[in-house]
Protein backbone atom coordinates (compact mmCIF):
# COMPACT_ATOMS: atom_id res chain seq x y z
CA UNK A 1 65.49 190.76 230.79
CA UNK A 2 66.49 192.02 234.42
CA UNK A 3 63.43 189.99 236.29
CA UNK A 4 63.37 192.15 239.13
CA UNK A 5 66.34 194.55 240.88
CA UNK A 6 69.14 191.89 242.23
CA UNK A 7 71.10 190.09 239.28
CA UNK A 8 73.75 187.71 239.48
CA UNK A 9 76.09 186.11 236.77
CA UNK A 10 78.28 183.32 238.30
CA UNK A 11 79.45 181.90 234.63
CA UNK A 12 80.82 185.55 232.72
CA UNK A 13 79.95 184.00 229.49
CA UNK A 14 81.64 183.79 226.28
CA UNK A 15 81.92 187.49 225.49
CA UNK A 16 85.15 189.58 224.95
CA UNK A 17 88.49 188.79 226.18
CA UNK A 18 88.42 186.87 229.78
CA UNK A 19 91.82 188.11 230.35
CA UNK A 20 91.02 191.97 230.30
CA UNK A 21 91.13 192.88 234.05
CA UNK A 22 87.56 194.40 235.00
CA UNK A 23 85.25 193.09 232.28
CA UNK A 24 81.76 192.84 233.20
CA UNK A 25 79.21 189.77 232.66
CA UNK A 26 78.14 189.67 228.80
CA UNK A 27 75.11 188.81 230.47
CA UNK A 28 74.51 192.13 232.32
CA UNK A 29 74.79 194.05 229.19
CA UNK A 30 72.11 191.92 227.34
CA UNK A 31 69.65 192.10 229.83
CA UNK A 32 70.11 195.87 229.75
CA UNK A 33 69.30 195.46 225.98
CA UNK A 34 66.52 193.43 226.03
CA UNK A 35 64.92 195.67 228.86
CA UNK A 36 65.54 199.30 227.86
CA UNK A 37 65.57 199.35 224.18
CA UNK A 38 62.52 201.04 222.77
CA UNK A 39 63.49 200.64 219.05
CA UNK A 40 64.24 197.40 217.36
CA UNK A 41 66.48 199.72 214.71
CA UNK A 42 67.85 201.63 217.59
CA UNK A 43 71.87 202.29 218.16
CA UNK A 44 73.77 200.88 221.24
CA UNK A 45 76.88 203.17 222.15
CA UNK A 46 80.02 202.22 224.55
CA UNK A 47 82.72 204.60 224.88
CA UNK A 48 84.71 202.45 226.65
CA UNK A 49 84.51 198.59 224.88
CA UNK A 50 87.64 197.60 227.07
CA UNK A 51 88.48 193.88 226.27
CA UNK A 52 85.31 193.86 223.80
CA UNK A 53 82.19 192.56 226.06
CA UNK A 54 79.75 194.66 224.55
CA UNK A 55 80.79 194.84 220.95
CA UNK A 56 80.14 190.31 221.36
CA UNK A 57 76.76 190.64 222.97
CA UNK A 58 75.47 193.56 220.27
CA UNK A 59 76.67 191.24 217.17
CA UNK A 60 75.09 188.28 219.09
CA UNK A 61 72.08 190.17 219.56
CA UNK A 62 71.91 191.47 216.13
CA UNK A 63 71.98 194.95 217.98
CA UNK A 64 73.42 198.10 215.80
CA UNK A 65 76.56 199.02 217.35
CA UNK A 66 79.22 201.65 217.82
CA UNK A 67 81.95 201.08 220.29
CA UNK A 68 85.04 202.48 221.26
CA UNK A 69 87.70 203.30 224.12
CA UNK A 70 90.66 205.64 225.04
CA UNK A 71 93.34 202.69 223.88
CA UNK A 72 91.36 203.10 220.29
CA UNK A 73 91.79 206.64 220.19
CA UNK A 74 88.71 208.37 221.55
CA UNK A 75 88.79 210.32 224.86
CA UNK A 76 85.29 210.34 226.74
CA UNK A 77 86.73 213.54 228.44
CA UNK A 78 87.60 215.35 225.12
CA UNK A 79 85.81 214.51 222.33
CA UNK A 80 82.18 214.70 221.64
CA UNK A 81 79.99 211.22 222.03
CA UNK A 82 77.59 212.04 219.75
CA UNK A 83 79.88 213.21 217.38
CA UNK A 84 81.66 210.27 217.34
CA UNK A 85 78.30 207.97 216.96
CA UNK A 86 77.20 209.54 214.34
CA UNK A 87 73.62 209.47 215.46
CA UNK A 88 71.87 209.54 218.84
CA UNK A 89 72.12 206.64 220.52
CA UNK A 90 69.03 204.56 222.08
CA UNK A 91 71.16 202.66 224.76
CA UNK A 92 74.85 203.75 226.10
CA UNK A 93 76.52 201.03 228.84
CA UNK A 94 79.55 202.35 230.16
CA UNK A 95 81.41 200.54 232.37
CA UNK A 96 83.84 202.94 234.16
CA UNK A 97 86.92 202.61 236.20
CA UNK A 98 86.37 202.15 239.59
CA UNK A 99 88.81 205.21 240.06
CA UNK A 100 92.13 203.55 241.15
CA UNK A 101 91.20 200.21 241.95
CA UNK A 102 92.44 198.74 238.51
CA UNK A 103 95.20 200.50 236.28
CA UNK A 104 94.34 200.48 232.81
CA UNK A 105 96.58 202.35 231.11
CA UNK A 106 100.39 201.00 230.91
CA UNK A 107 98.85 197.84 232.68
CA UNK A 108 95.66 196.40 230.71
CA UNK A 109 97.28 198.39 227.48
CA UNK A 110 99.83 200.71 226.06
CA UNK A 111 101.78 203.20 228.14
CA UNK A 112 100.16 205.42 230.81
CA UNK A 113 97.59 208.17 229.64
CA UNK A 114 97.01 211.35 231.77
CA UNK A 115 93.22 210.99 230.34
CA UNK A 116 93.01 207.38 232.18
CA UNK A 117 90.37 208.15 234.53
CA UNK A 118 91.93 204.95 236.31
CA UNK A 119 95.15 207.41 237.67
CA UNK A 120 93.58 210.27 238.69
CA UNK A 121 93.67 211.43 241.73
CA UNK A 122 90.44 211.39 243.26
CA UNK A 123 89.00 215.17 243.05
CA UNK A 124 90.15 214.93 239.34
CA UNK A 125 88.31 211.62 238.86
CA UNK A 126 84.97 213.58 240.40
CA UNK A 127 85.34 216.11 237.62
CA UNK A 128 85.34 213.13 235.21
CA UNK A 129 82.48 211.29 235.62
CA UNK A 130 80.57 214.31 235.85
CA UNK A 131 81.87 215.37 232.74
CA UNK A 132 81.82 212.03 231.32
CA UNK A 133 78.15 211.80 232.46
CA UNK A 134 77.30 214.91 230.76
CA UNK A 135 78.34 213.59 226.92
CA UNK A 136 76.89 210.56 227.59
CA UNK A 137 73.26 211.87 227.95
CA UNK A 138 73.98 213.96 225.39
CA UNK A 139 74.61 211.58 222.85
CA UNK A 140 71.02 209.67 223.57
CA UNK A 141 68.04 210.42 221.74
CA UNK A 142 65.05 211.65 223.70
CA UNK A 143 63.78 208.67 225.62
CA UNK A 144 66.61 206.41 225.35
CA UNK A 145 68.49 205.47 228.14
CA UNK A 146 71.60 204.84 229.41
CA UNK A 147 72.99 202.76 232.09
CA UNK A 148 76.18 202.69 234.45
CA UNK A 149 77.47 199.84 236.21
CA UNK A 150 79.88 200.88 239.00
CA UNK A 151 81.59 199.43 242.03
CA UNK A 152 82.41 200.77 245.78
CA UNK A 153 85.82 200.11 247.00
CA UNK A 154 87.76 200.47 249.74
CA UNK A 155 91.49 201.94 250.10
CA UNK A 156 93.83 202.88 252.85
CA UNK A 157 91.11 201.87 255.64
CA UNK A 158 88.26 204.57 253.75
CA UNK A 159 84.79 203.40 251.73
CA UNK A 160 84.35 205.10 248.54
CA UNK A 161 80.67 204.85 247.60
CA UNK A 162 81.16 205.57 243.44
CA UNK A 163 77.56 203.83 242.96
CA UNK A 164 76.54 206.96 244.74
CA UNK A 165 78.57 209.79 243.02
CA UNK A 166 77.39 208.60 239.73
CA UNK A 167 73.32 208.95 241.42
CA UNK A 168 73.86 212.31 242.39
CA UNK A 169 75.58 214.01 239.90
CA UNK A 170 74.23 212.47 236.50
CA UNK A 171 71.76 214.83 234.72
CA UNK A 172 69.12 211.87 233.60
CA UNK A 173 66.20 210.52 235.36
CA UNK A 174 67.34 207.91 237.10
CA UNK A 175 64.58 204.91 236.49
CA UNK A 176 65.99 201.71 237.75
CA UNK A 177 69.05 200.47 240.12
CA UNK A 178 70.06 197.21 239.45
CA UNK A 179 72.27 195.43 242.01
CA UNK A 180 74.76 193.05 240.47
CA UNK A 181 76.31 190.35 242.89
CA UNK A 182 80.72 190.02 242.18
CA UNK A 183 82.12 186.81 241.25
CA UNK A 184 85.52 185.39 241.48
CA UNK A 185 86.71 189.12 242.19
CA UNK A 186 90.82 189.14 242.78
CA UNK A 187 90.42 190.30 246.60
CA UNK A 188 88.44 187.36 247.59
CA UNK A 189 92.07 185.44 247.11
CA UNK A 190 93.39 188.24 249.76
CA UNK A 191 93.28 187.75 253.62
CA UNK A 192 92.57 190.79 255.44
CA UNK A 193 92.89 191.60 259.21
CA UNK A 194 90.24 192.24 261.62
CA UNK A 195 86.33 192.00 260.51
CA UNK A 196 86.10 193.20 256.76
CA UNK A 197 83.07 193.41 255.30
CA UNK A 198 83.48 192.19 251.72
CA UNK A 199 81.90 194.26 249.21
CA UNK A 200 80.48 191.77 246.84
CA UNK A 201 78.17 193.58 244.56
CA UNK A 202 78.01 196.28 241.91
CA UNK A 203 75.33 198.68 240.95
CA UNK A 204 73.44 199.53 237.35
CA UNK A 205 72.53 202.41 237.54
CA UNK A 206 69.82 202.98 234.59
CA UNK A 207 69.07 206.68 233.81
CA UNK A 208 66.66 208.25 231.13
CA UNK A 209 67.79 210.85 228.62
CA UNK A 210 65.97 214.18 229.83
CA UNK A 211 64.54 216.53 226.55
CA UNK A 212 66.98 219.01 227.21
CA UNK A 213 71.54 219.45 226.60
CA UNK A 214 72.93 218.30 230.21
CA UNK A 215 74.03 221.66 230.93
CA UNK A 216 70.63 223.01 231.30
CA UNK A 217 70.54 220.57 234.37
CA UNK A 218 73.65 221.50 236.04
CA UNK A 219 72.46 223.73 238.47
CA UNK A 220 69.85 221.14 239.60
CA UNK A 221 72.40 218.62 239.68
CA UNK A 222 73.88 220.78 241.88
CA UNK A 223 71.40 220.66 244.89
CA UNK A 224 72.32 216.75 244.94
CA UNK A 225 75.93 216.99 244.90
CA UNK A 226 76.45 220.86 246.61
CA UNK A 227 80.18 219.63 247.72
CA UNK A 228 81.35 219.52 244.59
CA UNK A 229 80.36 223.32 242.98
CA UNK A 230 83.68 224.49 242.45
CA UNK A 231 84.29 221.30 240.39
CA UNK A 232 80.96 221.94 238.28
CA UNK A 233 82.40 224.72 236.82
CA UNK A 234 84.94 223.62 235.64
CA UNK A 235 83.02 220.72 233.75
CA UNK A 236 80.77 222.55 232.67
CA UNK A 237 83.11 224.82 230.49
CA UNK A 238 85.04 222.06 229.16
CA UNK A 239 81.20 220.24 227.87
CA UNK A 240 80.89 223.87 226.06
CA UNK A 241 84.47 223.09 224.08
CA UNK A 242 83.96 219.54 223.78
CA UNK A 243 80.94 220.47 221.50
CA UNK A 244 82.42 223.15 220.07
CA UNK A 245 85.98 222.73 219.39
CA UNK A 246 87.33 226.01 219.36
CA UNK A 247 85.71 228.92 220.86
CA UNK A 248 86.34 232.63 221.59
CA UNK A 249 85.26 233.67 224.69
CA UNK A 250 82.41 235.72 223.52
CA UNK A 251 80.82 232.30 222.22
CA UNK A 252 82.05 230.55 225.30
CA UNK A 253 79.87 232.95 227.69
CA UNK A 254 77.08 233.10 225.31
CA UNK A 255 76.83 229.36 225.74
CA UNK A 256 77.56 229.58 229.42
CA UNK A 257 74.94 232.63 230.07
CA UNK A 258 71.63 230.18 230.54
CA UNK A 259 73.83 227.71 233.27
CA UNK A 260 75.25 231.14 234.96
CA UNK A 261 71.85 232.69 235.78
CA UNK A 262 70.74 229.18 237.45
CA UNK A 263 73.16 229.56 239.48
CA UNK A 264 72.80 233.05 240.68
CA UNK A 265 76.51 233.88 240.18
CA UNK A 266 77.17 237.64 239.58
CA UNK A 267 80.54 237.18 238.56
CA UNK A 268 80.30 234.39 236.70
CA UNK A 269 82.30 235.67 233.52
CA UNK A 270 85.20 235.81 235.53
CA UNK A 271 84.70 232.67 237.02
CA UNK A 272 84.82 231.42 233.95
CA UNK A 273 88.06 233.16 232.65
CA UNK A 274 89.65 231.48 235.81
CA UNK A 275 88.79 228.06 234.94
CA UNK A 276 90.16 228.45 231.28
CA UNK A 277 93.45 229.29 233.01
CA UNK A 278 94.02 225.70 234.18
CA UNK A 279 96.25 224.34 231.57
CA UNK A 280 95.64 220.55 232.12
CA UNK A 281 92.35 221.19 230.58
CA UNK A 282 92.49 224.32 228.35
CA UNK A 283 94.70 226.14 225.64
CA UNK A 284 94.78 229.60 224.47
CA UNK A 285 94.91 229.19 220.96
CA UNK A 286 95.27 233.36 220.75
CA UNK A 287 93.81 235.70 222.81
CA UNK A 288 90.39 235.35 224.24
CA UNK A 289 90.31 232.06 222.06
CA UNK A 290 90.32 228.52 223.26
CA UNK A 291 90.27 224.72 222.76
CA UNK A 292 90.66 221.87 224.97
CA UNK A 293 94.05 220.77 225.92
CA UNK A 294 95.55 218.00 224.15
């Protein structure tokens, strides 16, 4: 169990494949276990397994499991979670890119995916998480939690604080931040000019599964993160069609409506008829019907 907020893993363990670029500590992820799970019988979810960390630790642990990654098929930012699970989930651990700093896709495995959060740029990796975020609490059960380990990086002279995004614009309660201190990370081989500041940690960020869908917190979520509204729209129509496949447009709004009138938008209908127009996210199966690009 995490003993108090600071953690630190020099020896990764024995857990998943060594050789899979960006694996986390076995170690973090049972800790996790052992201090959020509220039900001996209770499901631990990953949607993104990677090299196979988690799956070890849960079979180890004698933890039910259900794993599984965009290289094995499933798409975090198309399908449904809890779909997928079968059942609500007591934990989730997802360990996300940390946007472009490590190439997954066509590098780690197979040939580049356009889903690969990994190459995005970075306003379409925003719209991601968020979106990622929001079937993620939705596939935990009332009470369970979930928890997010994410890095900062650097690139091209800028700091990109991710730990952060993921605070402001995830709908759970956020209940514990665990800081987790980097070990034998590929940049400490690198020599840099002038006085870098090396960032040598990573944060879990541990959240708790609110009573209600994510998109009932949307607009609230929105106070915390008010530079990215135009991008919340957006993800918030395409969580309506992951859970519901195909929709006509009459369902679409009907599922919309409650999110709309938080947010105080007269003219919100056609805001959403211009967001099903972007094609890297939506097709028109016929008219005024839709489903999530492929």
């Amino acid at each position: 169990m995490f003993a108090n907020s600071i953690c630190s893993y020099p020896d990764r363990g024995h857990y998943g494949n060594s050789r899979y670029r960006g694996n986390c500590s076995g170690h973090i992820i049972k800790d996790f276990v052992e201090t959020y799970r509220t039900r001996q019988d209770g499901l631990l979810v990953d949607p993104s397994v990677g090299g196979g960390t988690s799956k070890d630790v849960a079979t180890e642990m004698g933890v039910r499991f259900f794993g599984t990654d965009l290289h094995q098929g499933f798409n975090l930012l198309r399908d449904d979670l809890l779909t997928a699970a079968g059942e609500e989930a007591n934990l989730c651990f997802w360990h996300p890119p940390y946007w472009s700093m490590i190439n997954y896709s066509g590098n780690q495995w197979g040939e580049p995916n356009k889903w690969d959060m990994s190459r995005m740029e970075l306003e379409e990796f925003i719209e991601a998480l968020q979106l990622s975020l929001l079937n993620i609490h939705d596939a935990c059960e009332e009470g369970g939690h979930y928890g997010i380990l994410m890095g900062n990086l650097r690139k091209a002279g800028s700091y990109y604080n991710l730990s952060s995004l993921v605070e402001r614009v995830s709908p759970g309660r956020l209940v514990d931040e665990i800081i987790k201190t980097q070990h034998n990370c590929v940049s400490d081989q690198r020599k840099y000019n002038g006085r870098l500041v090396r960032i040598a940690h990573e944060k879990l960020l541990v959240f708790k599964r609110k009573k209600a869908t994510s998109l009932a917190f949307l607009a609230v979520i929105n106070q915390r993160a008010n530079n990215m509204l135009n991008i919340t729209w957006k993800a918030a129509v395409r969580r309506v069609l992951q859970r519901g496949s195909t929709m006509s447009l009459a369902e679409i709004y009907q599922m919309m409506g409650p999110f709309a009138a938080m947010r105080g938008n007269q003219h919100w209908q056609a805001k959403v008829r211009q967001c099903l127009q972007d094609e890297r996210y939506f097709h028109r199966v016929e008219t005024g019907v839709y489903t999530l690009a492929a």
